[in-house]
N, C-alpha and C. Protein backbone atom coordinates (compact mmCIF):
# COMPACT_ATOMS: atom_id res chain seq x y z
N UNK A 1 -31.77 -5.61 -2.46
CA UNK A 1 -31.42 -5.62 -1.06
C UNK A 1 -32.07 -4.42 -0.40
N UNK A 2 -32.70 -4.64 0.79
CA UNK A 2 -33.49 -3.34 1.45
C UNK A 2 -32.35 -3.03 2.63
N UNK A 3 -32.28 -2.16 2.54
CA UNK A 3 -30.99 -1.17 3.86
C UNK A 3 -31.92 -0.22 4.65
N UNK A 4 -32.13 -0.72 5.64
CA UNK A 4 -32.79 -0.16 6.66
C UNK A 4 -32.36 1.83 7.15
N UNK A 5 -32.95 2.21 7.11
CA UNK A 5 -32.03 3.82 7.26
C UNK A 5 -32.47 4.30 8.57
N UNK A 6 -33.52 3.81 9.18
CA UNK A 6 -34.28 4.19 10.56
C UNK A 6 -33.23 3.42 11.49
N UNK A 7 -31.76 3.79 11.23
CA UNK A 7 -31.16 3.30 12.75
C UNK A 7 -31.19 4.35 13.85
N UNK A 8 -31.49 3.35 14.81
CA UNK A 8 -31.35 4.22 16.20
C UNK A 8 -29.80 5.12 16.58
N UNK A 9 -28.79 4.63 16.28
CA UNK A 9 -27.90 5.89 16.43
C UNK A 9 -27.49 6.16 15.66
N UNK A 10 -28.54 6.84 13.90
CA UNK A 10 -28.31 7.84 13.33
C UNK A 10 -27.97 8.90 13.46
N UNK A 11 -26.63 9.62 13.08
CA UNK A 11 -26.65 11.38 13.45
C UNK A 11 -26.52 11.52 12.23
N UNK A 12 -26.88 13.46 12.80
CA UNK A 12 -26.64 13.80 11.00
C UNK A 12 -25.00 14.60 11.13
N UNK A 13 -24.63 14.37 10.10
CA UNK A 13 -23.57 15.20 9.87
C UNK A 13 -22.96 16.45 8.46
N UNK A 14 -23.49 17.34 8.92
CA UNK A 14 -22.76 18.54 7.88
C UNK A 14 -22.23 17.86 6.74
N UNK A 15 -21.19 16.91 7.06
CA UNK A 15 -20.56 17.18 5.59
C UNK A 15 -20.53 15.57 5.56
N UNK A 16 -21.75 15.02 5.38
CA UNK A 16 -22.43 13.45 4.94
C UNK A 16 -22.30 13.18 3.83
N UNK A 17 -22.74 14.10 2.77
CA UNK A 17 -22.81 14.17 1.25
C UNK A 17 -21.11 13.96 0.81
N UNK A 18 -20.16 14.64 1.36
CA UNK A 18 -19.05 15.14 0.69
C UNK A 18 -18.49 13.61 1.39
N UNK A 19 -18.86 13.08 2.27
CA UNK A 19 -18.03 11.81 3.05
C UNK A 19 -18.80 10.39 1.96
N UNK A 20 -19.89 10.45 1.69
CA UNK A 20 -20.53 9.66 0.91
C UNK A 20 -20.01 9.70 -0.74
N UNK A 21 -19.51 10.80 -1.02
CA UNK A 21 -19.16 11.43 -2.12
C UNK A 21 -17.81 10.88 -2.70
N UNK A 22 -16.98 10.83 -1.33
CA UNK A 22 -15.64 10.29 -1.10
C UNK A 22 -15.55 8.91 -1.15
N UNK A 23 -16.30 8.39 -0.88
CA UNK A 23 -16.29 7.06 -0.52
C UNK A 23 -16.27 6.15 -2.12
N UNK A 24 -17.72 6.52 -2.55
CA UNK A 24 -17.87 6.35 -4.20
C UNK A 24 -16.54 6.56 -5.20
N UNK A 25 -16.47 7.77 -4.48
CA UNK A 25 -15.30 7.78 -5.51
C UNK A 25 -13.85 7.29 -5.49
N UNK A 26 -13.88 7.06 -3.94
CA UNK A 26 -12.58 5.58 -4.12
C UNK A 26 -12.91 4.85 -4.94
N UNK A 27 -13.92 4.25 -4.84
CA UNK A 27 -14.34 2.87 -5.09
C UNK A 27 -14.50 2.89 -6.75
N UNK A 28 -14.61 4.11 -7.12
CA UNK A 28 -14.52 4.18 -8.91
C UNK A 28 -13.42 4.32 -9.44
N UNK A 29 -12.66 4.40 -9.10
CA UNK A 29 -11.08 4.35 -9.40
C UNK A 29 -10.86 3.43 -10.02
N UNK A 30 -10.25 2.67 -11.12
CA UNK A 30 -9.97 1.95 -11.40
C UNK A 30 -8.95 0.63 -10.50
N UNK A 31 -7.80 1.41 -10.63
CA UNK A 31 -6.71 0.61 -10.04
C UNK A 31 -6.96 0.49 -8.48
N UNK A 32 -7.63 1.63 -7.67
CA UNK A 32 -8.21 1.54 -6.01
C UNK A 32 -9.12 0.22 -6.52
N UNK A 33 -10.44 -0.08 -7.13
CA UNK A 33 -11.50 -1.06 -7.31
C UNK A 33 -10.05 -2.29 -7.58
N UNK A 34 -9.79 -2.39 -8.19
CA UNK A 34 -8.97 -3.72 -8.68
C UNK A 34 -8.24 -4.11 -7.34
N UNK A 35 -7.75 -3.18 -6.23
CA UNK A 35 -7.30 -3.22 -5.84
C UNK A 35 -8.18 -4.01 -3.89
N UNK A 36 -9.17 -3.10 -4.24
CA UNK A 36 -10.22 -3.98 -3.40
C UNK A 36 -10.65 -4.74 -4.06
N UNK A 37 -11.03 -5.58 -5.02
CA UNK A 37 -11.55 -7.01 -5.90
C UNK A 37 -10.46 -7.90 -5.19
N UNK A 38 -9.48 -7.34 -5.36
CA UNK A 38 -8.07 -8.43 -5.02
C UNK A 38 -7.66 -8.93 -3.40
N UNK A 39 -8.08 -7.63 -3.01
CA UNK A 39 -8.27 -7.48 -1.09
C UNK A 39 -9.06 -8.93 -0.69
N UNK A 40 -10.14 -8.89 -1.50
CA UNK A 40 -11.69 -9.15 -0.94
C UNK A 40 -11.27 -10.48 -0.69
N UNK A 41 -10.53 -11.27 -1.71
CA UNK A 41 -10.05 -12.79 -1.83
C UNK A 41 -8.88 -13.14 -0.91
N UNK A 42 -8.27 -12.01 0.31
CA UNK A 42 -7.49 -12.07 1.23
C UNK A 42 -6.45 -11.01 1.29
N UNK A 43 -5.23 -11.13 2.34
CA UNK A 43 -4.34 -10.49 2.70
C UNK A 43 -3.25 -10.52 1.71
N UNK A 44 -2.70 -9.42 0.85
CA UNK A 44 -1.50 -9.49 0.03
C UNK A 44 -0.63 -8.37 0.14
N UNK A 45 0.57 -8.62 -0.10
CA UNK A 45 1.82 -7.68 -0.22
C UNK A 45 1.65 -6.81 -1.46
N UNK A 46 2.21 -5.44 -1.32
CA UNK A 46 1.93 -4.82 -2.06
C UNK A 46 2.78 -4.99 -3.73
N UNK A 47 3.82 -5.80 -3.39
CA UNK A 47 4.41 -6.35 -4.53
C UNK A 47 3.89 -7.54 -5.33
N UNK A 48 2.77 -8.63 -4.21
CA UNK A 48 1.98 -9.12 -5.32
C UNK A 48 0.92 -8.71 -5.84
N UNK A 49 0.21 -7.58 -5.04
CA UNK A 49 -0.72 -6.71 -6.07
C UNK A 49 -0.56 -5.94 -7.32
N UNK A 50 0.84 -5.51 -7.38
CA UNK A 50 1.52 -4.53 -8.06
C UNK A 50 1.45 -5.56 -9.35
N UNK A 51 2.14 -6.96 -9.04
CA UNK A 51 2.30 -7.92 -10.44
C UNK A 51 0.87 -8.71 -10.75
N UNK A 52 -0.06 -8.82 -9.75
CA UNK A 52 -1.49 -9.13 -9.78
C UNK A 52 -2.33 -7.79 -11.63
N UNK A 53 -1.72 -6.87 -10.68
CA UNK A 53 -2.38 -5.25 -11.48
C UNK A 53 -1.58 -5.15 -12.45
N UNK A 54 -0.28 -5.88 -13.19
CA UNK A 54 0.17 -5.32 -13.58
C UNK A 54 0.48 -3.94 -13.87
N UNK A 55 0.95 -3.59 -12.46
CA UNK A 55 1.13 -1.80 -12.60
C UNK A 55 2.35 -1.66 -11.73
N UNK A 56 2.64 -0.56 -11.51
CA UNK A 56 4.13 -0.44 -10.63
C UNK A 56 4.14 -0.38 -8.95
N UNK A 57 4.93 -0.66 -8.54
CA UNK A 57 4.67 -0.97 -7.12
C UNK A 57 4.42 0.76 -6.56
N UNK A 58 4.72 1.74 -7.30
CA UNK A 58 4.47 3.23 -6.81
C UNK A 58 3.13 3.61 -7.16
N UNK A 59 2.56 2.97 -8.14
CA UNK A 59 1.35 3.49 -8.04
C UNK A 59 0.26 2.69 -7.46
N UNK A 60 0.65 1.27 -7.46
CA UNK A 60 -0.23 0.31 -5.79
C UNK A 60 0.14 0.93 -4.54
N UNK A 61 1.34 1.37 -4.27
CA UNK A 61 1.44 2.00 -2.80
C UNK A 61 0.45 3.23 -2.62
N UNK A 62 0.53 4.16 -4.03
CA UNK A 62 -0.06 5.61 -3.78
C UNK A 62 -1.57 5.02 -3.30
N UNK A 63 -2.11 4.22 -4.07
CA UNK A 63 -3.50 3.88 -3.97
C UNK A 63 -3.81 3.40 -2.83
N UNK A 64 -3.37 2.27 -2.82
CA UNK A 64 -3.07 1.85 -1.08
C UNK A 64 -3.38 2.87 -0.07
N UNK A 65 -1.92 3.76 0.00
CA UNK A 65 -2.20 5.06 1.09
C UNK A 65 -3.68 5.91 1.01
N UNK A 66 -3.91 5.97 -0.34
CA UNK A 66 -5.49 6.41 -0.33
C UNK A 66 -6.54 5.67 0.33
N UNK A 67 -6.73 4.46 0.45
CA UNK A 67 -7.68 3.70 0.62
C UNK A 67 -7.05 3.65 2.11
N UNK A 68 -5.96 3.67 2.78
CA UNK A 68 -5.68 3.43 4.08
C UNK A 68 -5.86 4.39 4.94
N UNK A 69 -5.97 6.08 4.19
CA UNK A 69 -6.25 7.09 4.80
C UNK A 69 -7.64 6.96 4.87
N UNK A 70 -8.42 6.71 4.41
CA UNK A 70 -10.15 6.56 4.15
C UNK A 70 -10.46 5.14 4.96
N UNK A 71 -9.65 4.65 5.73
CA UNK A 71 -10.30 3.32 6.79
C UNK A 71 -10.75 2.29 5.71
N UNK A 72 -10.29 2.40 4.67
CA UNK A 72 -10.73 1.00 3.54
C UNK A 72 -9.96 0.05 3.73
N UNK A 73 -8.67 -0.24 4.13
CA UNK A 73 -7.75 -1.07 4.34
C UNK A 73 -6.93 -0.99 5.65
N UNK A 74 -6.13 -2.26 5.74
CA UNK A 74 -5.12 -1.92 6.79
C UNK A 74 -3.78 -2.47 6.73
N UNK A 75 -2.96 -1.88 7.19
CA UNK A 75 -1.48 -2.58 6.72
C UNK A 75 -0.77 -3.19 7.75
N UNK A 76 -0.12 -4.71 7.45
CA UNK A 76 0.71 -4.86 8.80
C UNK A 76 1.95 -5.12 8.37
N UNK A 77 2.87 -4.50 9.08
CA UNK A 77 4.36 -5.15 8.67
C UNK A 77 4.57 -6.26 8.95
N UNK A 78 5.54 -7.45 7.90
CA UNK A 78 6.05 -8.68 8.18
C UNK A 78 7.47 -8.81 7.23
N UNK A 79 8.26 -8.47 8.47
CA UNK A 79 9.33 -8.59 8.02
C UNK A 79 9.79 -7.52 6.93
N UNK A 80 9.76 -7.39 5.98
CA UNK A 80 10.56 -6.56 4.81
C UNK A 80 9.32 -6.06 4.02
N UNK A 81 7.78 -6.50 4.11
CA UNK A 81 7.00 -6.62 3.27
C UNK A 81 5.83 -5.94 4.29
N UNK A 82 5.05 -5.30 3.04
CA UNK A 82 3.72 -4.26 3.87
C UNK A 82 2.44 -5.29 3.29
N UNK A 83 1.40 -5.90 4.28
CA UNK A 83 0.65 -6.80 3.74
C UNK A 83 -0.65 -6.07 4.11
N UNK A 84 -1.57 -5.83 3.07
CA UNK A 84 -2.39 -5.29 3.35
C UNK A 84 -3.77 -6.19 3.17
N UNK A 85 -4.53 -5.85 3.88
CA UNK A 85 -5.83 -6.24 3.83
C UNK A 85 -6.99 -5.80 3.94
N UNK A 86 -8.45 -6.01 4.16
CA UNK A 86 -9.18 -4.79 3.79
C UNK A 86 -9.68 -4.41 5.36
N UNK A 87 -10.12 -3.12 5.79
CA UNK A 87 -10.45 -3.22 6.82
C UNK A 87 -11.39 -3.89 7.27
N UNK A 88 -11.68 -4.37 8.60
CA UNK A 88 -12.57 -4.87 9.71
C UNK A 88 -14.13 -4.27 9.32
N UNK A 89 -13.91 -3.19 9.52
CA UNK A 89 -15.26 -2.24 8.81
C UNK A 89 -16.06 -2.63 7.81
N UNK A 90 -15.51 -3.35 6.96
CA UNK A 90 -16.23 -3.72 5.98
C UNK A 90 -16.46 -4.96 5.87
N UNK A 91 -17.81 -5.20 6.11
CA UNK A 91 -18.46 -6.63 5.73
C UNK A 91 -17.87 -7.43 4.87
N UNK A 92 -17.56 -8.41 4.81
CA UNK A 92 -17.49 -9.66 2.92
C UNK A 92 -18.36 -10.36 3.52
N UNK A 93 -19.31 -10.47 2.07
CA UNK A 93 -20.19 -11.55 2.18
C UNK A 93 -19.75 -12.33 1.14
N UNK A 94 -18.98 -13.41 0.82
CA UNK A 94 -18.77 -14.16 0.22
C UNK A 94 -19.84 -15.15 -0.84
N UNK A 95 -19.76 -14.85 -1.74
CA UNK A 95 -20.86 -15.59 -2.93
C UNK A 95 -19.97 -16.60 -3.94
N UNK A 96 -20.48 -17.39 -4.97
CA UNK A 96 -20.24 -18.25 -5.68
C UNK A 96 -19.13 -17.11 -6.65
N UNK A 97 -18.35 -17.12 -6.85
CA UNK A 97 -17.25 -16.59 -7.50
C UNK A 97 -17.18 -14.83 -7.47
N UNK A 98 -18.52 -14.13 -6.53
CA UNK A 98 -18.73 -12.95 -6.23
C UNK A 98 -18.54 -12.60 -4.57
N UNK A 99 -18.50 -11.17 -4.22
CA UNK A 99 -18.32 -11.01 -3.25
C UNK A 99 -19.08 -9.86 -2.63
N UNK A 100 -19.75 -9.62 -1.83
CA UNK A 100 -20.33 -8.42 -1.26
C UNK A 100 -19.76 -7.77 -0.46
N UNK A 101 -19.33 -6.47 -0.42
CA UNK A 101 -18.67 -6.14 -0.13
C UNK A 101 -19.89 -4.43 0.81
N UNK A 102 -20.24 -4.30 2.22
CA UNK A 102 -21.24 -3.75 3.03
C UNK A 102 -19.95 -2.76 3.72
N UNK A 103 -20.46 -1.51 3.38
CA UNK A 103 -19.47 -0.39 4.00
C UNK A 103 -20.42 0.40 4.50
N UNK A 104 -20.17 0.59 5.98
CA UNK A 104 -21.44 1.54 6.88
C UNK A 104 -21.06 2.60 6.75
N UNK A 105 -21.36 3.90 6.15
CA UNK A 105 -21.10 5.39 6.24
C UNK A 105 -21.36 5.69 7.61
N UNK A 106 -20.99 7.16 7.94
CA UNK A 106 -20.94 7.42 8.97
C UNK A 106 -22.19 7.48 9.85
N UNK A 107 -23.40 7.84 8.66
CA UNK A 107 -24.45 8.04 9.44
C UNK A 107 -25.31 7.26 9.85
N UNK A 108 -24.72 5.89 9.65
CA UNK A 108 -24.54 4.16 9.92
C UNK A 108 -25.90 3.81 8.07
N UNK A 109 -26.11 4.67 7.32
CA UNK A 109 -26.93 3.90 6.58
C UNK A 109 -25.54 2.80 5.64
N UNK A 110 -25.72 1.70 4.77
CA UNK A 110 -24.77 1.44 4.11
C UNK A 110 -25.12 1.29 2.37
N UNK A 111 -23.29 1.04 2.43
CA UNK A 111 -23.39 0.96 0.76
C UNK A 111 -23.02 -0.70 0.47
N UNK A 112 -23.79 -1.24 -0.50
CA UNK A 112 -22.68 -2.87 -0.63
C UNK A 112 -22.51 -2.72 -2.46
N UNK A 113 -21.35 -3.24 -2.11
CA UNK A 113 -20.61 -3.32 -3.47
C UNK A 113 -20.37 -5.24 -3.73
N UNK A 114 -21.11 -5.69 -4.84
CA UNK A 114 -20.78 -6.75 -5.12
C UNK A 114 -20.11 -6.99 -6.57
N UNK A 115 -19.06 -7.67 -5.91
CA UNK A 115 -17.60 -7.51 -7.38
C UNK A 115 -17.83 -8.85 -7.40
N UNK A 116 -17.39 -9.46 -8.85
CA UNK A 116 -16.67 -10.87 -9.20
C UNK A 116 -14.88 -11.18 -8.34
N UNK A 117 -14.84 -11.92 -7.54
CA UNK A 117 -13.55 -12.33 -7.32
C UNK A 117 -12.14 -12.26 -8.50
N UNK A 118 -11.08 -12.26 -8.26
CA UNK A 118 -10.21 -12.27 -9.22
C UNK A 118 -10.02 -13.32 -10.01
N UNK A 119 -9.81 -14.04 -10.92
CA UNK A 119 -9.67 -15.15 -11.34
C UNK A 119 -8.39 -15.52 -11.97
N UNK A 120 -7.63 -16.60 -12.32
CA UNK A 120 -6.48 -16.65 -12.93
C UNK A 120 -7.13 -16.89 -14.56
N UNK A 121 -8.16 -17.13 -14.65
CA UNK A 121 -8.64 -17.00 -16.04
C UNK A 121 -8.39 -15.64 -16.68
N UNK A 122 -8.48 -15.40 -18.08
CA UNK A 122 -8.63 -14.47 -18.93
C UNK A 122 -10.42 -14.43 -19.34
N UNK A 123 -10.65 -12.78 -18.70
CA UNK A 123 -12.14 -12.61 -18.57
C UNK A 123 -12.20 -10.92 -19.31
N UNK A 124 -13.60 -10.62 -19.67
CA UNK A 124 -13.62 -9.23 -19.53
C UNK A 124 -13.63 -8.80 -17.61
N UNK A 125 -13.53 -7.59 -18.42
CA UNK A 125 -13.34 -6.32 -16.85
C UNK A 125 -14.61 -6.61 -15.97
N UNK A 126 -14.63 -6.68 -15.15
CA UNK A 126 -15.63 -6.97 -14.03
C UNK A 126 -16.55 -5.71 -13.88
N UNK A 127 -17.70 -6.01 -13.85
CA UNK A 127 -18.78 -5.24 -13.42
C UNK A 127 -19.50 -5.32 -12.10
N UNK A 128 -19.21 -3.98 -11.19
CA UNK A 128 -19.98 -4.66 -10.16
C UNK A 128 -21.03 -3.47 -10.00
N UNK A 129 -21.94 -4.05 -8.80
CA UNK A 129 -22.99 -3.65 -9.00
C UNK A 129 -23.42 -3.03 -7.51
N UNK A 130 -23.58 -1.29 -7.89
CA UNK A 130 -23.37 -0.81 -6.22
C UNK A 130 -24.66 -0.34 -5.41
N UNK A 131 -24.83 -0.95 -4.76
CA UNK A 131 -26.66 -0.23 -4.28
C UNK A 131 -26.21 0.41 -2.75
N UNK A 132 -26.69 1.59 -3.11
CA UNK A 132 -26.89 2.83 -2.05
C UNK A 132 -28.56 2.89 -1.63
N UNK A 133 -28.65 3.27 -0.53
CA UNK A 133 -29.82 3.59 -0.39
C UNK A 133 -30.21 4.77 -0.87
N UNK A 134 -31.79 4.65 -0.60
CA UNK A 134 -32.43 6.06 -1.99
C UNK A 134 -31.89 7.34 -0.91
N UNK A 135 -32.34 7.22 0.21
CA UNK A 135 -32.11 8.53 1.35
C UNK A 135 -30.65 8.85 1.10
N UNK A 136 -30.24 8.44 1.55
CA UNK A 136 -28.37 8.40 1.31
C UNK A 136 -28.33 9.25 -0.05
N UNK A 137 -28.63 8.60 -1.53
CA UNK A 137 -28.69 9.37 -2.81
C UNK A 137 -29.57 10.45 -2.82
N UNK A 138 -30.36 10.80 -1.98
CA UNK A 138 -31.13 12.24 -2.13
C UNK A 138 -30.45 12.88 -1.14
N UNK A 139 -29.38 12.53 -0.43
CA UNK A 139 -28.71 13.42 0.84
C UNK A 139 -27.43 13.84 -0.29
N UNK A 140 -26.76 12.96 -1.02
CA UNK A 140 -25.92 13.15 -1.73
C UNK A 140 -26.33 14.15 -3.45
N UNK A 141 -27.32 14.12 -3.34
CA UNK A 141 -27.85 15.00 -4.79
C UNK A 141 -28.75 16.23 -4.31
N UNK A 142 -28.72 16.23 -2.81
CA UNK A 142 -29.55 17.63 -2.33
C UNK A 142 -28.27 18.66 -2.54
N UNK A 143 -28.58 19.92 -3.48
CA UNK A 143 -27.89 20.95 -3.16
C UNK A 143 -27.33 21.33 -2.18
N UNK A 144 -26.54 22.23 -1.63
CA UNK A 144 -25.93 22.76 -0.51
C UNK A 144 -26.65 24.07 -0.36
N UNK A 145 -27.62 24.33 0.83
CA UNK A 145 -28.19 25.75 0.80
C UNK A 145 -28.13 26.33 2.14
């Protein structure tokens, strides 16, 4: 995939690297990634993610709040239940049992993350596959001087 980096309202920003830095590293998280794989296929309560993840509903909420402080998700109340979904911000490009997933950093270049959807099958762990642009990775591996 070619990601254009010559946008017209590029700025630069001081602390690009450390926001690019942040971003990745949501997204390497284990239980945050499982947690967007599961997003990507629609809107869910945090109690069916929790039994989706088999994990506890305190540590889907903590993650949650992470990814909701970072504009990755959004939450709406209904009734008794917090339903979250992924933010607006982020592209899905929907593929044959995969999903692309296009997040614009600030300095509008982007990142896309393409995951396998969740399945009710028994599979290995999903591999996805993240392409950054090269500028972006030499802004993020340039020293601080």
């Amino acid at each position: 995939m070619n990601f254009s980096t010559n946008h017209p309202q590029r700025r630069s920003m001081p602390d690009e690297p450390a926001r690019t830095d942040k971003l990745l590293s949501l997204l390497g998280g284990n239980v945050r990634f499982e947690l967007i794989r599961h997003l990507a296929a629609g809107p869910q309560s945090v109690s069916g993610l929790a039994e989706k993840l088999d994990q506890s509903i305190g540590l889907v909420s903590h993650n949650l709040r992470l990814l909701r402080q970072h504009d990755l998700v959004e939450v709406k109340p209904n009734a008794r239940q917090r339903i979250y979904s992924l933010s607006p911000s982020i592209r899905c490009e929907p593929c044959e049992n995969r999903v692309r997933l296009v997040f614009t950093l600030p300095t509008m270049d982007k990142i896309a993350l393409d995951i396998p959807l969740p399945t009710d099958s028994a599979s290995s762990d999903p591999v996805p596959t993240i392409q950054v642009p090269r500028t972006t990775m030499n802004r993020i591996q340039k020293p601080a001087g």
